[in-house]
C-alpha atoms as a PDB file:
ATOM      1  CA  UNK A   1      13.195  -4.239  21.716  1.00  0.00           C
ATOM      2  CA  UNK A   2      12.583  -4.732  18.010  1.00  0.00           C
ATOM      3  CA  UNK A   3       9.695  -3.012  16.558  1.00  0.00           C
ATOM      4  CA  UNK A   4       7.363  -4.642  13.844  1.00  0.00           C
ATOM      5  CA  UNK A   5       7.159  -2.187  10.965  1.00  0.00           C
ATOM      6  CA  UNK A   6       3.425  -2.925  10.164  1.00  0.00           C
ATOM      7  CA  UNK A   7       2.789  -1.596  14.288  1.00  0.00           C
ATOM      8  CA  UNK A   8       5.427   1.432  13.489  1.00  0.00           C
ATOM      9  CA  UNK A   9       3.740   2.212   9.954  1.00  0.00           C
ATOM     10  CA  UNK A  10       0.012   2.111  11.652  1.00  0.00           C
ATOM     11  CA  UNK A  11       1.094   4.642  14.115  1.00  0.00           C
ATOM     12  CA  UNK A  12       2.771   6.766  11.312  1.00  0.00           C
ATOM     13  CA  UNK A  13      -0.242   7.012   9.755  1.00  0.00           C
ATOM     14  CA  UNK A  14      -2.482   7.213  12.581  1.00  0.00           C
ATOM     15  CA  UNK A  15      -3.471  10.886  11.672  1.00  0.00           C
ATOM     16  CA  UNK A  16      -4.669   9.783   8.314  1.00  0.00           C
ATOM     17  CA  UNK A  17      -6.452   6.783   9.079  1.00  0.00           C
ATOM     18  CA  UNK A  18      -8.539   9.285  11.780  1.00  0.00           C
ATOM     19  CA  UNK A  19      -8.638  11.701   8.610  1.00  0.00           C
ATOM     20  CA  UNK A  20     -10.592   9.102   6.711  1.00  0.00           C
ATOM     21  CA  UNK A  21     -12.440   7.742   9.331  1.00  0.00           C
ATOM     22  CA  UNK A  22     -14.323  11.410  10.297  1.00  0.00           C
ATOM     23  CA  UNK A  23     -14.307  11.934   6.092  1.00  0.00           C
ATOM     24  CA  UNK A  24     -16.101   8.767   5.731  1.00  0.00           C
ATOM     25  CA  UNK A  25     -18.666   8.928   8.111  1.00  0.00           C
ATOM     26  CA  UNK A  26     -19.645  12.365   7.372  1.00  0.00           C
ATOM     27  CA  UNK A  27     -21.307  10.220   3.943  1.00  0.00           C
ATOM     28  CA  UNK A  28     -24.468   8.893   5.126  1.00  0.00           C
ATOM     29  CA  UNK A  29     -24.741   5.746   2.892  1.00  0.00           C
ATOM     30  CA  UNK A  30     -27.682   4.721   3.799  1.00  0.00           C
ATOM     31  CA  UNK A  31     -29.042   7.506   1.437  1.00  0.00           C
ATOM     32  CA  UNK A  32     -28.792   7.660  -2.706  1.00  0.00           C
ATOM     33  CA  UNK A  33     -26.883  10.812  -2.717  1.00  0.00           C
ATOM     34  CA  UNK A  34     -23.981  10.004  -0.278  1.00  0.00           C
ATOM     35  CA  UNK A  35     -24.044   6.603  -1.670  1.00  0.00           C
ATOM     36  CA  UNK A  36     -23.325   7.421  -4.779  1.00  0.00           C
ATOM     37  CA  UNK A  37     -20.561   9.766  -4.076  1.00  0.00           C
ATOM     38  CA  UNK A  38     -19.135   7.543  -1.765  1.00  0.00           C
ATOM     39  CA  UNK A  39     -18.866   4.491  -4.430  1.00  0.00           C
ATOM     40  CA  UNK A  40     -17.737   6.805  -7.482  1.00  0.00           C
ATOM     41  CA  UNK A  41     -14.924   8.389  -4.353  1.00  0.00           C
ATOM     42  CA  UNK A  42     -14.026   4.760  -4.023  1.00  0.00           C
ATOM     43  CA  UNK A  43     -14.193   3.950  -7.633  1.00  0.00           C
ATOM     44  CA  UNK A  44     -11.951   6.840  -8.814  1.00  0.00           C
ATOM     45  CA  UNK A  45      -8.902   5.774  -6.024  1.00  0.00           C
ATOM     46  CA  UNK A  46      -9.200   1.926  -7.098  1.00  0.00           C
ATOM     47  CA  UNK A  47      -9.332   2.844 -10.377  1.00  0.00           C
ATOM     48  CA  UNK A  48      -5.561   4.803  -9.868  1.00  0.00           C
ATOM     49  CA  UNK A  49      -4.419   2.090  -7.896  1.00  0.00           C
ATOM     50  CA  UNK A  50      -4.423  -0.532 -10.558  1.00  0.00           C
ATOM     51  CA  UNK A  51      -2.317   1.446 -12.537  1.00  0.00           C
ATOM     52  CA  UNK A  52       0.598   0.754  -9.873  1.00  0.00           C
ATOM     53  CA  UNK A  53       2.784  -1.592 -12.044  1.00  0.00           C
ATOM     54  CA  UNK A  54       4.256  -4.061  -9.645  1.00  0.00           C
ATOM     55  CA  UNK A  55       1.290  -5.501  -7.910  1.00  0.00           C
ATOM     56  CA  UNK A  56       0.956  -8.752  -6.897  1.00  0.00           C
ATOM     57  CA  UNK A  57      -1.600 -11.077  -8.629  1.00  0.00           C
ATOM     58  CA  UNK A  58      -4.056 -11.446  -5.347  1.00  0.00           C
ATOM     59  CA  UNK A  59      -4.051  -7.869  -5.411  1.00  0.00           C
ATOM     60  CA  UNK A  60      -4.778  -7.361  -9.000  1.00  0.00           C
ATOM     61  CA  UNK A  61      -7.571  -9.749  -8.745  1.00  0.00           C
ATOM     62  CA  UNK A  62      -8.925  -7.941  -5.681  1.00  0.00           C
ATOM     63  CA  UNK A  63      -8.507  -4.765  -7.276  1.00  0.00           C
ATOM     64  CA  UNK A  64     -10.258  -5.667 -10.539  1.00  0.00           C
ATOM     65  CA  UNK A  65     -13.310  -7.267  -8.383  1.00  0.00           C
ATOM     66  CA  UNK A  66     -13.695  -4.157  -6.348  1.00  0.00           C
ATOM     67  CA  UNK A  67     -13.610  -2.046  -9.039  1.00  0.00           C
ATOM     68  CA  UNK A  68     -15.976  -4.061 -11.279  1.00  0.00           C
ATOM     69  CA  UNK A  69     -18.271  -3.573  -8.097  1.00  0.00           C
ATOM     70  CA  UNK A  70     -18.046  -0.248  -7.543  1.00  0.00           C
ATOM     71  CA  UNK A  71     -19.159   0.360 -11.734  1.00  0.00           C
ATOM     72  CA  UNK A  72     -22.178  -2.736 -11.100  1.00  0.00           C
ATOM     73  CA  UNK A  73     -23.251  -0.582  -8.529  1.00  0.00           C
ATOM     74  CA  UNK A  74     -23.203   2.770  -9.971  1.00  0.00           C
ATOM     75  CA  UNK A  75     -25.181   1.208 -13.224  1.00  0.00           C
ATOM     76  CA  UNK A  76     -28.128  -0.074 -10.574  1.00  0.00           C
ATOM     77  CA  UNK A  77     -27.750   3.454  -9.520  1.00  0.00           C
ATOM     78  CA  UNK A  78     -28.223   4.533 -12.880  1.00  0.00           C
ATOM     79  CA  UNK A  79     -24.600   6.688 -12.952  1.00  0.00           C
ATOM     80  CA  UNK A  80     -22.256   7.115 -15.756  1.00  0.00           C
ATOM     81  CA  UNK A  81     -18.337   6.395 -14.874  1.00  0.00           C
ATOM     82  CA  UNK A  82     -17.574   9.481 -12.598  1.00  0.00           C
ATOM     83  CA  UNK A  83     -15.730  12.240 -13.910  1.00  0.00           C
ATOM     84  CA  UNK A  84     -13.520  12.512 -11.136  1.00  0.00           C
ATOM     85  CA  UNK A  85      -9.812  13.214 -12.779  1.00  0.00           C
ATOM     86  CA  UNK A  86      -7.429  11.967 -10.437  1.00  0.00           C
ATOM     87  CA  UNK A  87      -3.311  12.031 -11.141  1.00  0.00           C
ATOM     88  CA  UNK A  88      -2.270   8.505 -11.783  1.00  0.00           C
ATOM     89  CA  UNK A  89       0.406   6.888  -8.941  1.00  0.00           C
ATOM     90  CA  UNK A  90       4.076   7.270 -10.047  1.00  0.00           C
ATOM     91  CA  UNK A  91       6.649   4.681  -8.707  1.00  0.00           C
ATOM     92  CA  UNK A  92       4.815   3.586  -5.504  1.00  0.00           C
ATOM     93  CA  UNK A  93       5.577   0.291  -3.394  1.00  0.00           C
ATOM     94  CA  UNK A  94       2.848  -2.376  -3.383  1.00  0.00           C
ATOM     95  CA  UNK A  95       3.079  -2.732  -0.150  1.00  0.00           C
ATOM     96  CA  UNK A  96       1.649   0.712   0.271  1.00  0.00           C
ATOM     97  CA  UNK A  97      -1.285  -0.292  -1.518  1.00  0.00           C
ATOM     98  CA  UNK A  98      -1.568  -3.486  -0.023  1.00  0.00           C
ATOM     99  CA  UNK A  99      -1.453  -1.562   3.506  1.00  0.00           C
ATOM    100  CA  UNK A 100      -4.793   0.482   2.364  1.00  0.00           C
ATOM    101  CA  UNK A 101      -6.513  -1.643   0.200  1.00  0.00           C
ATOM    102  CA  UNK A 102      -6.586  -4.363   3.136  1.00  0.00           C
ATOM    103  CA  UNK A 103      -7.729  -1.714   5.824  1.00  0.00           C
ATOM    104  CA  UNK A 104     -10.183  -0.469   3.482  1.00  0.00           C
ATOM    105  CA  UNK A 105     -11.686  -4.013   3.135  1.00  0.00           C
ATOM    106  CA  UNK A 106     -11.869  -4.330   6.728  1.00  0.00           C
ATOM    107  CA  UNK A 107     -13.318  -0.736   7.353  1.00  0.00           C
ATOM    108  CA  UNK A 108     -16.125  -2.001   4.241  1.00  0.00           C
ATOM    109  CA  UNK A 109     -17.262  -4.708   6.898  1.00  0.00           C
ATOM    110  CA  UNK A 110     -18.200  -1.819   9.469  1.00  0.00           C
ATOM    111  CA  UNK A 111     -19.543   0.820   6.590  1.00  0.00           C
ATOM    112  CA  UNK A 112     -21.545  -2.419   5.444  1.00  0.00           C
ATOM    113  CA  UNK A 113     -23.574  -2.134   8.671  1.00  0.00           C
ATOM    114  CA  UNK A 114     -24.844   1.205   7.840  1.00  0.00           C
ATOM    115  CA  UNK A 115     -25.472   0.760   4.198  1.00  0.00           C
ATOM    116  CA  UNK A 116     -27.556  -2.330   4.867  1.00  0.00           C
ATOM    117  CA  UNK A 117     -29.555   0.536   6.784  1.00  0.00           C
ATOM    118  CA  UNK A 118     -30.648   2.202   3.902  1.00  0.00           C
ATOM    119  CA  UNK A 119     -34.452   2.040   2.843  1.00  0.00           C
ATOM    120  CA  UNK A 120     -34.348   3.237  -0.630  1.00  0.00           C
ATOM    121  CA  UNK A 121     -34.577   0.698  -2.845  1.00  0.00           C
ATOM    122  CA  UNK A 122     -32.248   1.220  -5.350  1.00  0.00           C
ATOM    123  CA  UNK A 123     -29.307   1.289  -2.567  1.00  0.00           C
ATOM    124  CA  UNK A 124     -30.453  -1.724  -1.452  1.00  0.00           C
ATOM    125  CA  UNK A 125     -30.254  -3.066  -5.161  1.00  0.00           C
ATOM    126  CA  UNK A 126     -26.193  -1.465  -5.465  1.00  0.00           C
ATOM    127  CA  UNK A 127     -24.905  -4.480  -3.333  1.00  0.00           C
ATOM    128  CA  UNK A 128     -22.576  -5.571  -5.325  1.00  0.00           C
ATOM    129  CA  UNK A 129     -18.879  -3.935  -3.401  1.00  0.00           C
ATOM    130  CA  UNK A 130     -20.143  -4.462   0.089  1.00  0.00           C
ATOM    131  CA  UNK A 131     -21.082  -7.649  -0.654  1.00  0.00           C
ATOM    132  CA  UNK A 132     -17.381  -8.717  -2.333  1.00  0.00           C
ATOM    133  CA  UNK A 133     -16.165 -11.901  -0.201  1.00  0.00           C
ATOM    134  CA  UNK A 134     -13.847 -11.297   1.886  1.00  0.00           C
ATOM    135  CA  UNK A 135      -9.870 -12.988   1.808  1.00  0.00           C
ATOM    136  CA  UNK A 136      -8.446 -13.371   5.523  1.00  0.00           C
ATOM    137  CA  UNK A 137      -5.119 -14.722   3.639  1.00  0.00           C
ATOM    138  CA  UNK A 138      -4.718 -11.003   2.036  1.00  0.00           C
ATOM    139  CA  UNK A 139      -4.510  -9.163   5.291  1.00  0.00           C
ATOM    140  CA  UNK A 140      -2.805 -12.272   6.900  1.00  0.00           C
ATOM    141  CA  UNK A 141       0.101 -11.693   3.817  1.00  0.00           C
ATOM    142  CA  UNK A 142      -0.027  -8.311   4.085  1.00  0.00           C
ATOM    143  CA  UNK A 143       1.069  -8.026   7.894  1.00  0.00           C
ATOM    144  CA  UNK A 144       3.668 -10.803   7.271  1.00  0.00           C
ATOM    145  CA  UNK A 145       5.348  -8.606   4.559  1.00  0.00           C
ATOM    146  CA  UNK A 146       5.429  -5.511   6.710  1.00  0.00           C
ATOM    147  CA  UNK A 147       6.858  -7.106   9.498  1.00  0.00           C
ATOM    148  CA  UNK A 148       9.551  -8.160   7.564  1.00  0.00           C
ATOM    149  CA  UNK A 149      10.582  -4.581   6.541  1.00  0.00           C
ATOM    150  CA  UNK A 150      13.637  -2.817   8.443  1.00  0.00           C
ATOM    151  CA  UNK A 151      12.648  -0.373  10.795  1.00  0.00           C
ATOM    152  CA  UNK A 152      14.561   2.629   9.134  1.00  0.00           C
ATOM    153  CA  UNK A 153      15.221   1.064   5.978  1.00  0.00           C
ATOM    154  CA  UNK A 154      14.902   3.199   2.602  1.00  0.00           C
ATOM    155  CA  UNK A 155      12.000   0.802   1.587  1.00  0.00           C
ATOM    156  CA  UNK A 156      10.504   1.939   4.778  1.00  0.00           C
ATOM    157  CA  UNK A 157      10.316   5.404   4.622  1.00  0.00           C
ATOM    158  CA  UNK A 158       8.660   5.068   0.996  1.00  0.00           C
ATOM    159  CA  UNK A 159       6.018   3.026   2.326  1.00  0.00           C
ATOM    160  CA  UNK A 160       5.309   4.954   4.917  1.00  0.00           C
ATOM    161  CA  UNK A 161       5.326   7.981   2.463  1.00  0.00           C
ATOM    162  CA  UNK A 162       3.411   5.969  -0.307  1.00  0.00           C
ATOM    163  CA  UNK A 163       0.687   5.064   2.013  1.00  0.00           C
ATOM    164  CA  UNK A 164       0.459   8.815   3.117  1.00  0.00           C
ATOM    165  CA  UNK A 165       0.056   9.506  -0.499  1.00  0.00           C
ATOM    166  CA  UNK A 166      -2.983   7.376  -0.999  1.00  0.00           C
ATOM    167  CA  UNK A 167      -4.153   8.253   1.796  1.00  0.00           C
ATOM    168  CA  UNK A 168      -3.911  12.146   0.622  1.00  0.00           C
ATOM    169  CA  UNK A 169      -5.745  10.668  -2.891  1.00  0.00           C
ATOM    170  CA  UNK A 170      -8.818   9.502  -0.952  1.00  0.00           C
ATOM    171  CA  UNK A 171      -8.878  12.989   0.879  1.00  0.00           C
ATOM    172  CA  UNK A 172      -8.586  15.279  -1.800  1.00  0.00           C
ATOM    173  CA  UNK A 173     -11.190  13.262  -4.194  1.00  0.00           C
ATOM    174  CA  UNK A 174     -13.953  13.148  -1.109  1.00  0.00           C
ATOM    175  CA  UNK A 175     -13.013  16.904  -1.168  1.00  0.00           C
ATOM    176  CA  UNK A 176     -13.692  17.199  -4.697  1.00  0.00           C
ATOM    177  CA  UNK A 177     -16.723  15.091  -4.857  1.00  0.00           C
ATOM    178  CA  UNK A 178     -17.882  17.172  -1.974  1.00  0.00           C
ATOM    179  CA  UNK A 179     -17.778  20.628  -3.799  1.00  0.00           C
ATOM    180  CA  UNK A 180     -19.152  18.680  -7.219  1.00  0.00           C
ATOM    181  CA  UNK A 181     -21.586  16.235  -5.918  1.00  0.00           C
ATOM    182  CA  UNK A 182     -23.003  13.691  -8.038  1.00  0.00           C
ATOM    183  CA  UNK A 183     -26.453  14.127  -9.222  1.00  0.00           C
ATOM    184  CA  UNK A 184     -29.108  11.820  -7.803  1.00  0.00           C
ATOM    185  CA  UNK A 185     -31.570  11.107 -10.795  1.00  0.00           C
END
């Protein structure tokens, strides 16, 4: 039986998606502080993503919107660009980062649940990234590509290891952020 490589890639990252998922919701968003540090986390990845030259357009633009959401928000919050240094992405495949930046759009829709929670004003106010519209076509394209990847191929064994890589980016700047937390003026 022929395997899809989008099912076969999921399940090779299935360890780092749970990594994320119990990093993530140790941030209670509802509240300034973990707000914050979860947008200027989020801002700092994006930010290193769009320096990944071969993107396509639809992910440029939805790059560029994030990100220009992520710095709307942490003005409202009254936060200067975060000075979270994180190495810039060498050769990576797009794919990779169309692989996390589609999950992490659909994961936004849940985390949007709990940040609509919030009863501090000024979180309430930074609505500009959870409230980005979302694209069904992008994760749509995005599963049609993978699928037409060969199951052992080169290509797929540097997505695979790409995506672990961004994956590892998100970790180590929560970790960061964590042990440096943003202030909450």
């Amino acid at each position: 039986m022929h395997q899809n490589f989008r099912i076969h890639l999921r399940e090779q990252t299935r360890l780092d998606h749970a990594d994320m998922d119990q990093i993530f919701s140790n941030l209670d968003i509802a509240t300034r502080s973990d707000f914050i540090a979860f947008e200027r986390i989020h801002l700092a990845c994006f930010e290193a993503m769009t320096g990944v030259e071969t993107l396509n357009k639809m992910t440029n633009r939805l790059l560029a919107e994030i990100v220009s959401g992520l710095r709307a928000d942490l003005a409202v919050m009254q936060q200067k660009q975060p000075k979270i240094e994180v190495n810039p992405f060498g050769q990576i495949d797009p794919l990779a980062v169309d692989y996390v930046l589609g999950g992490s759009r659909m994961g936004t829709k849940v985390l949007r649940q709990r940040w609509s929670q919030s009863t501090d004003q000024n979180v309430k106010d930074a609505n500009v990234y959870f409230n980005l519209p979302a694209d069904p076509t992008f994760w749509r394209d995005v599963c049609d590509a993978l699928s037409k990847i060969e199951m052992g191929s080169v290509r797929a064994d540097k997505i695979i290891s790409d995506t672990r890589q961004i994956f590892e980016l998100f970790k180590s700047t929560y970790h960061h952020s964590v042990m440096i937390p943003a202030k909450a003026s």
